[in-house]
C-alpha atoms as a PDB file:
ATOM      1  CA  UNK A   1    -197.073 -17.039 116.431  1.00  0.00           C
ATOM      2  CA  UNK A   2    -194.761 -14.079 116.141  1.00  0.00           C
ATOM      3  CA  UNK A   3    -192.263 -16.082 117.902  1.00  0.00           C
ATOM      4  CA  UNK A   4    -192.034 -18.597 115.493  1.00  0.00           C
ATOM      5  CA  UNK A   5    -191.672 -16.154 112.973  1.00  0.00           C
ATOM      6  CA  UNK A   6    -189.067 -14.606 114.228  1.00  0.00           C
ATOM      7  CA  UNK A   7    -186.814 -17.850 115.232  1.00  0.00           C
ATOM      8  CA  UNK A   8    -187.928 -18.412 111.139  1.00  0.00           C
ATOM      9  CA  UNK A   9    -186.325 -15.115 110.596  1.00  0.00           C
ATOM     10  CA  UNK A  10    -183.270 -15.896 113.100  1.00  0.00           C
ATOM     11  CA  UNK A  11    -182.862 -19.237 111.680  1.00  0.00           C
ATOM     12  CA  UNK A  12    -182.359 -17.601 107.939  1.00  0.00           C
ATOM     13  CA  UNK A  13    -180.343 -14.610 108.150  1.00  0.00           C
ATOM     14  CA  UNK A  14    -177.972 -16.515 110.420  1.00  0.00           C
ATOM     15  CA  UNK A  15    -176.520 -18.675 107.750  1.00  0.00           C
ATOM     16  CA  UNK A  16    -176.844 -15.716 105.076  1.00  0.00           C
ATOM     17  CA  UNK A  17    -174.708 -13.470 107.506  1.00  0.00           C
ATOM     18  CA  UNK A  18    -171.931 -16.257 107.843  1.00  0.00           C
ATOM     19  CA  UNK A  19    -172.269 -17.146 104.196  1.00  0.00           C
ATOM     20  CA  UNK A  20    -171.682 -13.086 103.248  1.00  0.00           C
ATOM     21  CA  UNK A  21    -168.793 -12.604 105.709  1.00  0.00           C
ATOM     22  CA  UNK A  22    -167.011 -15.556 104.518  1.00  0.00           C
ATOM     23  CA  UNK A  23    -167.187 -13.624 101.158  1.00  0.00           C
ATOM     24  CA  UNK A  24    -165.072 -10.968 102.051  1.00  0.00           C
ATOM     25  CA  UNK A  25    -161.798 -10.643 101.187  1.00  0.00           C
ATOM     26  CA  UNK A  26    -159.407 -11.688 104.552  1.00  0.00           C
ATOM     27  CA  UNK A  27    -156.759  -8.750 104.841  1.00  0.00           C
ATOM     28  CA  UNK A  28    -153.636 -10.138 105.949  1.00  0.00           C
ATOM     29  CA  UNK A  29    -150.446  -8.846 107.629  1.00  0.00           C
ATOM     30  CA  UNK A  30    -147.364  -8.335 105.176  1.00  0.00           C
ATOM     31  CA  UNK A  31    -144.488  -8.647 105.338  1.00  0.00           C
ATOM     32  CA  UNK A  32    -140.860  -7.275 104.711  1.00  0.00           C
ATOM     33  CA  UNK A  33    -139.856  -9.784 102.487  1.00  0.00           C
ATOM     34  CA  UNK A  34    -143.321 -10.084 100.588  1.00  0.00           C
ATOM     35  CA  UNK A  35    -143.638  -6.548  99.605  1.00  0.00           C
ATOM     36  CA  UNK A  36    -139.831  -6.426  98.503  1.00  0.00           C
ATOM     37  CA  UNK A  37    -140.306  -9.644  96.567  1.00  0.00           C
ATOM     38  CA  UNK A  38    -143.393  -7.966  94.601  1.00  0.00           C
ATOM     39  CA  UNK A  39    -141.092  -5.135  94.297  1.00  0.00           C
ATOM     40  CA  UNK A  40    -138.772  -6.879  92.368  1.00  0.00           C
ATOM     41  CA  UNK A  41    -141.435  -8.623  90.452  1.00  0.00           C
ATOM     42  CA  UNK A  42    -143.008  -5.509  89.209  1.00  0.00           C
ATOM     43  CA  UNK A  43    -139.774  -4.811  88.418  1.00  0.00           C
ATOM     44  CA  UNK A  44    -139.013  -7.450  86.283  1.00  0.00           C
ATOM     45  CA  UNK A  45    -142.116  -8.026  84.344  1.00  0.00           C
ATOM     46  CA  UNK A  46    -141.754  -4.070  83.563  1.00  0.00           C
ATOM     47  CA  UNK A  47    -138.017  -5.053  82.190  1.00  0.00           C
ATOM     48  CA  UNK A  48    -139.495  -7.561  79.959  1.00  0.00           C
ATOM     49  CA  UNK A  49    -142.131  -5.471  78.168  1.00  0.00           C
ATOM     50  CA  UNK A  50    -144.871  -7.405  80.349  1.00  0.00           C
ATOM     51  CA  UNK A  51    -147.197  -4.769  82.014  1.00  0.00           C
ATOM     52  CA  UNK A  52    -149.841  -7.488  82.636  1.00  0.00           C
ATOM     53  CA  UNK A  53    -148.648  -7.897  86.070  1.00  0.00           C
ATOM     54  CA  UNK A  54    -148.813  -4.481  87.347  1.00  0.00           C
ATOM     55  CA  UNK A  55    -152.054  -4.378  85.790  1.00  0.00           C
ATOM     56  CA  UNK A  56    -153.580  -7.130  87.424  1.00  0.00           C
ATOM     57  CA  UNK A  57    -151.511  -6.459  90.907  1.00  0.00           C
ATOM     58  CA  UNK A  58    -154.419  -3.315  91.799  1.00  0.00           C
ATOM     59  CA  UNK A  59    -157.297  -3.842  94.064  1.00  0.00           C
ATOM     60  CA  UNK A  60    -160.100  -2.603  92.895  1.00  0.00           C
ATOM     61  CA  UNK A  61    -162.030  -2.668  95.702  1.00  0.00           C
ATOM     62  CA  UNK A  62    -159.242  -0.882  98.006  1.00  0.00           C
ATOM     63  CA  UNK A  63    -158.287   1.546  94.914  1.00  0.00           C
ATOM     64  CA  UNK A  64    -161.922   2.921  93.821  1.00  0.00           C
ATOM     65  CA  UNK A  65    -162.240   2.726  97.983  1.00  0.00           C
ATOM     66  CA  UNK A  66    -159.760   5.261  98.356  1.00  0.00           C
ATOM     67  CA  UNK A  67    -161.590   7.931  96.112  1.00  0.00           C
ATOM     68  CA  UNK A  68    -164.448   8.562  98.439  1.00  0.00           C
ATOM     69  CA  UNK A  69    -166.940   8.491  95.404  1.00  0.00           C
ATOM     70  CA  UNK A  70    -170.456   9.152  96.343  1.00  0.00           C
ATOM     71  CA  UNK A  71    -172.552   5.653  96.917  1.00  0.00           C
ATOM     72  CA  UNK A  72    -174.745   6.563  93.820  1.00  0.00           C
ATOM     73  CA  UNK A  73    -174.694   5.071  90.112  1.00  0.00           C
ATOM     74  CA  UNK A  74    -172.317   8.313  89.500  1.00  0.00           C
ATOM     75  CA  UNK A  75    -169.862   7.501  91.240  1.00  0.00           C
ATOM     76  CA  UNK A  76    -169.561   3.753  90.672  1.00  0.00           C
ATOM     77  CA  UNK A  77    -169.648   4.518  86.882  1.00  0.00           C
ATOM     78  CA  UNK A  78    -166.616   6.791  87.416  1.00  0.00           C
ATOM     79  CA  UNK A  79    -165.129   4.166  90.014  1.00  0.00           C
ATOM     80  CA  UNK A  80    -165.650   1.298  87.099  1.00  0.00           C
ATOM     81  CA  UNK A  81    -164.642   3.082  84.087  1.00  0.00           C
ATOM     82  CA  UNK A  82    -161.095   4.434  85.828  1.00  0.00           C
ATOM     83  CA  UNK A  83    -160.523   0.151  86.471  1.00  0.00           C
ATOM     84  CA  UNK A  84    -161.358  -0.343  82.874  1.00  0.00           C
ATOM     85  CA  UNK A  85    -158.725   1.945  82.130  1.00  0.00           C
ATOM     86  CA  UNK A  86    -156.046   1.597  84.617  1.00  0.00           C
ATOM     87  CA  UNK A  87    -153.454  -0.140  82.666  1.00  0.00           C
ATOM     88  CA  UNK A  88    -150.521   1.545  84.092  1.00  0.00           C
ATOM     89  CA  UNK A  89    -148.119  -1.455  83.478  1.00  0.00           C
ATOM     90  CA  UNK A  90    -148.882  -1.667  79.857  1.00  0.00           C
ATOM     91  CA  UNK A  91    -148.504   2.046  79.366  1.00  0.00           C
ATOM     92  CA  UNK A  92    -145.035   1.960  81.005  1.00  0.00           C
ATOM     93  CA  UNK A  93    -143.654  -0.889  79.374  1.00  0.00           C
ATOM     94  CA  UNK A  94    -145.002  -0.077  76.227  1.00  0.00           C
ATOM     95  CA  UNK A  95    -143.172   3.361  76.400  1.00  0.00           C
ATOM     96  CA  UNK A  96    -139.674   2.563  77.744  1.00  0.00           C
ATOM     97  CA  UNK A  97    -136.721   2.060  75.482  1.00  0.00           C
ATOM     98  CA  UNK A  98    -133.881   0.495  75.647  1.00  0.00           C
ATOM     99  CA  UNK A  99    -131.961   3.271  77.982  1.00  0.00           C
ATOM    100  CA  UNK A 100    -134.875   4.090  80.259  1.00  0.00           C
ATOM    101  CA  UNK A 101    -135.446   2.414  83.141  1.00  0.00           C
ATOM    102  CA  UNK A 102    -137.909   1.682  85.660  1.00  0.00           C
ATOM    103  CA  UNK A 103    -136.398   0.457  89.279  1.00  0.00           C
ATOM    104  CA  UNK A 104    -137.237  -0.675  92.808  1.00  0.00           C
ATOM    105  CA  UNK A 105    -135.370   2.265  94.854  1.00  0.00           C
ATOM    106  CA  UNK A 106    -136.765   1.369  98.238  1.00  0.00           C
ATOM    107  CA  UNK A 107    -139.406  -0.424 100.927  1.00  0.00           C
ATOM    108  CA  UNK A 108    -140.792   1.473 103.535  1.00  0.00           C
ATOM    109  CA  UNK A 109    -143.642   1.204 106.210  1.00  0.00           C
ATOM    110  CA  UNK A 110    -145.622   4.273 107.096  1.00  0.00           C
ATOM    111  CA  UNK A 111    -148.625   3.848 109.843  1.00  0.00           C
ATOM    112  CA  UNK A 112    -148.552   0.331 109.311  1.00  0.00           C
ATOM    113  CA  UNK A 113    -148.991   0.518 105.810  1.00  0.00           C
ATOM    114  CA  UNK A 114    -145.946  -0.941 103.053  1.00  0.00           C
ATOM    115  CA  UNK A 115    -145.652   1.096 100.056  1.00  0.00           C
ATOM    116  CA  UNK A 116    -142.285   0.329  97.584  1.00  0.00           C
ATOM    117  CA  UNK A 117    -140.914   3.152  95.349  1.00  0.00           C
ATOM    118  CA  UNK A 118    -140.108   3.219  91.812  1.00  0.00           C
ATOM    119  CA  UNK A 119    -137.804   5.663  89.508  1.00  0.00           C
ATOM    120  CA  UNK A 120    -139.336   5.624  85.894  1.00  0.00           C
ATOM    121  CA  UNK A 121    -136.470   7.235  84.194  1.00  0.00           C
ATOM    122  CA  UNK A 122    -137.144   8.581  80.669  1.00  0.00           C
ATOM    123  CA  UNK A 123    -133.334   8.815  78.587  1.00  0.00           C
ATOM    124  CA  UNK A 124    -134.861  10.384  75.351  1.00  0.00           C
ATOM    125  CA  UNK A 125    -137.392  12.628  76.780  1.00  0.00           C
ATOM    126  CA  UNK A 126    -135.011  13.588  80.151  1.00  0.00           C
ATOM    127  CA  UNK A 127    -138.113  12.756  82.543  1.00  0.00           C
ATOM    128  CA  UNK A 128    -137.941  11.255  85.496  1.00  0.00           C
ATOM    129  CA  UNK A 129    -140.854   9.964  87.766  1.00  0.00           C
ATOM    130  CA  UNK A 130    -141.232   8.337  91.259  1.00  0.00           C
ATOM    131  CA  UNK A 131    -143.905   5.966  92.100  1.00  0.00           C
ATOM    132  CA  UNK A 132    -144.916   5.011  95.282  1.00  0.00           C
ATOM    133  CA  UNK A 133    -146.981   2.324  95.725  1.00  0.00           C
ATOM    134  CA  UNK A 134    -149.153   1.375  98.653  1.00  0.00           C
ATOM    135  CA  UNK A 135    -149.817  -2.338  99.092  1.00  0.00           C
ATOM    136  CA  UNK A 136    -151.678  -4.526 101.180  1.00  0.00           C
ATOM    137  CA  UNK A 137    -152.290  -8.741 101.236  1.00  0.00           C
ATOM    138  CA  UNK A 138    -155.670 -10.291 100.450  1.00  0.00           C
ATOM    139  CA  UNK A 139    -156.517 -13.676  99.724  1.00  0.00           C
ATOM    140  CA  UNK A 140    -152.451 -14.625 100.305  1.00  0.00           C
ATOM    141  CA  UNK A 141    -151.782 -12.076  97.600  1.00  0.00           C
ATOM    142  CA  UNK A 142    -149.465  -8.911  97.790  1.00  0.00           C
ATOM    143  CA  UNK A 143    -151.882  -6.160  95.608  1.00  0.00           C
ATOM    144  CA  UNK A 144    -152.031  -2.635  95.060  1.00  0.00           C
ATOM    145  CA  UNK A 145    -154.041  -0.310  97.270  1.00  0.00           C
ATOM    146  CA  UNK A 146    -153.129   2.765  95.490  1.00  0.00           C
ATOM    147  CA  UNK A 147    -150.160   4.766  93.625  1.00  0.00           C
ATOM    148  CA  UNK A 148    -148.777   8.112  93.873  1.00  0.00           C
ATOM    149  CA  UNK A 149    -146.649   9.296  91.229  1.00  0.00           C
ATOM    150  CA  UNK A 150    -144.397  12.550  91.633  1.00  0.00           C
ATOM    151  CA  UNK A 151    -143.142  14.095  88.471  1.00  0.00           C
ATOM    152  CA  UNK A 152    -140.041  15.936  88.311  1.00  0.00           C
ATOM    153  CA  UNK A 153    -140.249  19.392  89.376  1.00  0.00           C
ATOM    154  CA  UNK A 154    -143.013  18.839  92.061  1.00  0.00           C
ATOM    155  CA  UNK A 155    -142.097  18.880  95.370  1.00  0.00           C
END
């Protein structure tokens, strides 16, 4: 009898197993060219006062992943309510004027990871920002895995 319950067992969580795998997300290799074609995507939806696209180019999964937040409703509270707010591409296009400028400087690969660099240039204000953005491919997709952003004056 315990036999058959087990192959009962066996023959259900099989399937489920496949079935939840398959649900994953497939990372993918990137490329080069991909991440330098985003690159000058971001760049010019940001030109055109569209921030949509660098909104919706972040991982959620792979950005909240990053934080380390405690498995606990804590810290996936704090995990979803910085996604709710992480409009990044709306705030920057929604701040730059005519004479400020936000440009692709430069693709690089660091421990096998692509990340593309920005300079958000402020003309009225005098700032000036760098953003570095680490990407990755899911699903086909080029998205964002995270973003550091150096202000001037740090070093």
């Amino acid at each position: 009898m315990n036999n058959i319950f087990s192959k009962k067992y066996l023959l259900f969580f099989i399937p489920l197993f496949a079935l939840m795998s398959a649900c994953k997300p497939k990372l993918q290799q990137l490329t080069n060219e991909e991440a330098i074609s985003f690159a000058k995507q971001m760049q010019t939806s940001i030109k055109k006062g569209d921030g949509a696209f660098l909104d919706n180019a972040f991982d959620k999964d792979a950005f909240i992943g990053k934080m380390n937040l405690p498995d606990k409703d804590a810290g996936k509270g704090f995990g979803k309510g910085i996604m709710d707010k992480l409009n990044l591409g709306t705030q920057i296009s929604n701040s730059l004027s005519d004479q400020d400028q936000f440009e692709f400087i430069k693709h690089y690969v660091k421990e096998g990871k692509h990340h593309i660099i920005f300079r958000l240039y402020g003309a009225k204000e005098s700032t000036l920002n760098y953003h570095d953005y680490e990407l990755l491919k899911v699903n086909n997709e080029c998205r964002i895995a995270d973003v550091y952003i150096y202000m001037s004056g740090e070093t």
